[in-house]
C-alpha atoms as a PDB file:
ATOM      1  CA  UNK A   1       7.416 104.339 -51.562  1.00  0.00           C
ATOM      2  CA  UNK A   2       4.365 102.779 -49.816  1.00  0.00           C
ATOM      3  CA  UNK A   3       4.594 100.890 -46.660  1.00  0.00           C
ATOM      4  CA  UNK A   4       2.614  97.615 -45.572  1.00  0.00           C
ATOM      5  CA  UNK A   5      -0.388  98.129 -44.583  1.00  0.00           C
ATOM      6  CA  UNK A   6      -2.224  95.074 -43.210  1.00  0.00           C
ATOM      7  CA  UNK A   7      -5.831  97.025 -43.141  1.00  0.00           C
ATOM      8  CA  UNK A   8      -5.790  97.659 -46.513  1.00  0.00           C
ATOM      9  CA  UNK A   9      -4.617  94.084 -47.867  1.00  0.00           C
ATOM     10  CA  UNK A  10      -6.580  92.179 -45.586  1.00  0.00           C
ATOM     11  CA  UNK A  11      -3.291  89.810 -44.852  1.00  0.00           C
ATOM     12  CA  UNK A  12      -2.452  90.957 -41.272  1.00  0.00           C
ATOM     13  CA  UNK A  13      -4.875  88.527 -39.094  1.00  0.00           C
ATOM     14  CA  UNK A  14      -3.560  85.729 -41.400  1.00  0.00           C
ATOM     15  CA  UNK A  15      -0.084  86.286 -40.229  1.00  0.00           C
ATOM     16  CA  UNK A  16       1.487  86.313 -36.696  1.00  0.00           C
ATOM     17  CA  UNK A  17       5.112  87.173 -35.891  1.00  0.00           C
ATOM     18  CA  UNK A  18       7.200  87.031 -32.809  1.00  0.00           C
ATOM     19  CA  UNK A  19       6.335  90.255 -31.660  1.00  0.00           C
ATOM     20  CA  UNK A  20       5.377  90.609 -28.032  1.00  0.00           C
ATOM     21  CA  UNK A  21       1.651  91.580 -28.192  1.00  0.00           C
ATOM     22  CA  UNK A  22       1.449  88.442 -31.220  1.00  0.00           C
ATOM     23  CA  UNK A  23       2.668  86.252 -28.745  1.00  0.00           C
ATOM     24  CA  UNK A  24       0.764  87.241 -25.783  1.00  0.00           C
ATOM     25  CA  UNK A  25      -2.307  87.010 -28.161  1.00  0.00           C
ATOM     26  CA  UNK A  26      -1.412  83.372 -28.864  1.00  0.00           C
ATOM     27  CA  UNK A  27      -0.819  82.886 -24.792  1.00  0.00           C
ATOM     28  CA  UNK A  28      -4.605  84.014 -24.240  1.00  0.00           C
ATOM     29  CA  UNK A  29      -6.262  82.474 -27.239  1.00  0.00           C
ATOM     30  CA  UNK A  30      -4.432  78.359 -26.568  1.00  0.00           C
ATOM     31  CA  UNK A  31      -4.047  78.676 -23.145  1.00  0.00           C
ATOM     32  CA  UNK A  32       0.173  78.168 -23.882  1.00  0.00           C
ATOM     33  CA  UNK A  33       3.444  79.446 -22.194  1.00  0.00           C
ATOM     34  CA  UNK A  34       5.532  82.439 -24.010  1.00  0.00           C
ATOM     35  CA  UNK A  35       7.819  79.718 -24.676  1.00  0.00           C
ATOM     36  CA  UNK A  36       5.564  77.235 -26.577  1.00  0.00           C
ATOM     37  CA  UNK A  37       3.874  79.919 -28.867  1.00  0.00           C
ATOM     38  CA  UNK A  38       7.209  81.281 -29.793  1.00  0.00           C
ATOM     39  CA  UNK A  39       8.199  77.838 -30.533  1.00  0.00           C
ATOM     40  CA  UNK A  40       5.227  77.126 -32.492  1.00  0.00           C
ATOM     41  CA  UNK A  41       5.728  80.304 -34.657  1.00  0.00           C
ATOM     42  CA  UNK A  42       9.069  79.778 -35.480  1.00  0.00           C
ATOM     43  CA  UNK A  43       8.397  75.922 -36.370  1.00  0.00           C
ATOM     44  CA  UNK A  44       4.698  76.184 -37.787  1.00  0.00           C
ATOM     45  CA  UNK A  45       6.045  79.995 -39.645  1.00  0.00           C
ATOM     46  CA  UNK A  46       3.924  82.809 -39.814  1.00  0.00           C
ATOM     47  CA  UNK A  47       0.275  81.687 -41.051  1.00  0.00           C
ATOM     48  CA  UNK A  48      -1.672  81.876 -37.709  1.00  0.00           C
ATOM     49  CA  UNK A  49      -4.056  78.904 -38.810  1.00  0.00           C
ATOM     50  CA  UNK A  50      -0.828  76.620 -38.882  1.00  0.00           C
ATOM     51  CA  UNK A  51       0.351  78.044 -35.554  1.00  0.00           C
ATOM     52  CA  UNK A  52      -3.035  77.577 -34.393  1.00  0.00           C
ATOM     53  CA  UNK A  53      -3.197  73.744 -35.433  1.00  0.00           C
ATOM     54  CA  UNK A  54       0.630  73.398 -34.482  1.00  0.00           C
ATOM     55  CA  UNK A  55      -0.358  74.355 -31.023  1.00  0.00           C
ATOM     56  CA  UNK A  56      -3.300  71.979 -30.867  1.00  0.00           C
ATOM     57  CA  UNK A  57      -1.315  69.068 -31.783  1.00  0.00           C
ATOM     58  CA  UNK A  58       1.459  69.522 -28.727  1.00  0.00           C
END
């Protein structure tokens, strides 16, 4: 059985999870606590674009 393998789909910079490093990427890239870009994963899900515009609206 195959595993996932984000390089070879192409899906894995679309999606972002709660994983530490994800969240400290979000941190960096809108300037947000830990708290707020877990928060906006778990309300915007896992498509990084509606994180992205989740975070821009707060």
């Amino acid at each position: 059985m195959s595993q996932y393998n984000p390089k070879k789909n192409g899906r894995g910079r679309e999606l972002v999870s709660e994983q530490e490093h994800e969240a400290a990427y979000l941190m960096r890239t809108a300037t947000v606590t830990r708290q707020k870009a877990l928060e906006a994963i778990r309300e915007a899900g896992p498509n990084c674009e509606k994180v992205m515009a989740y975070l821009g609206k707060k």
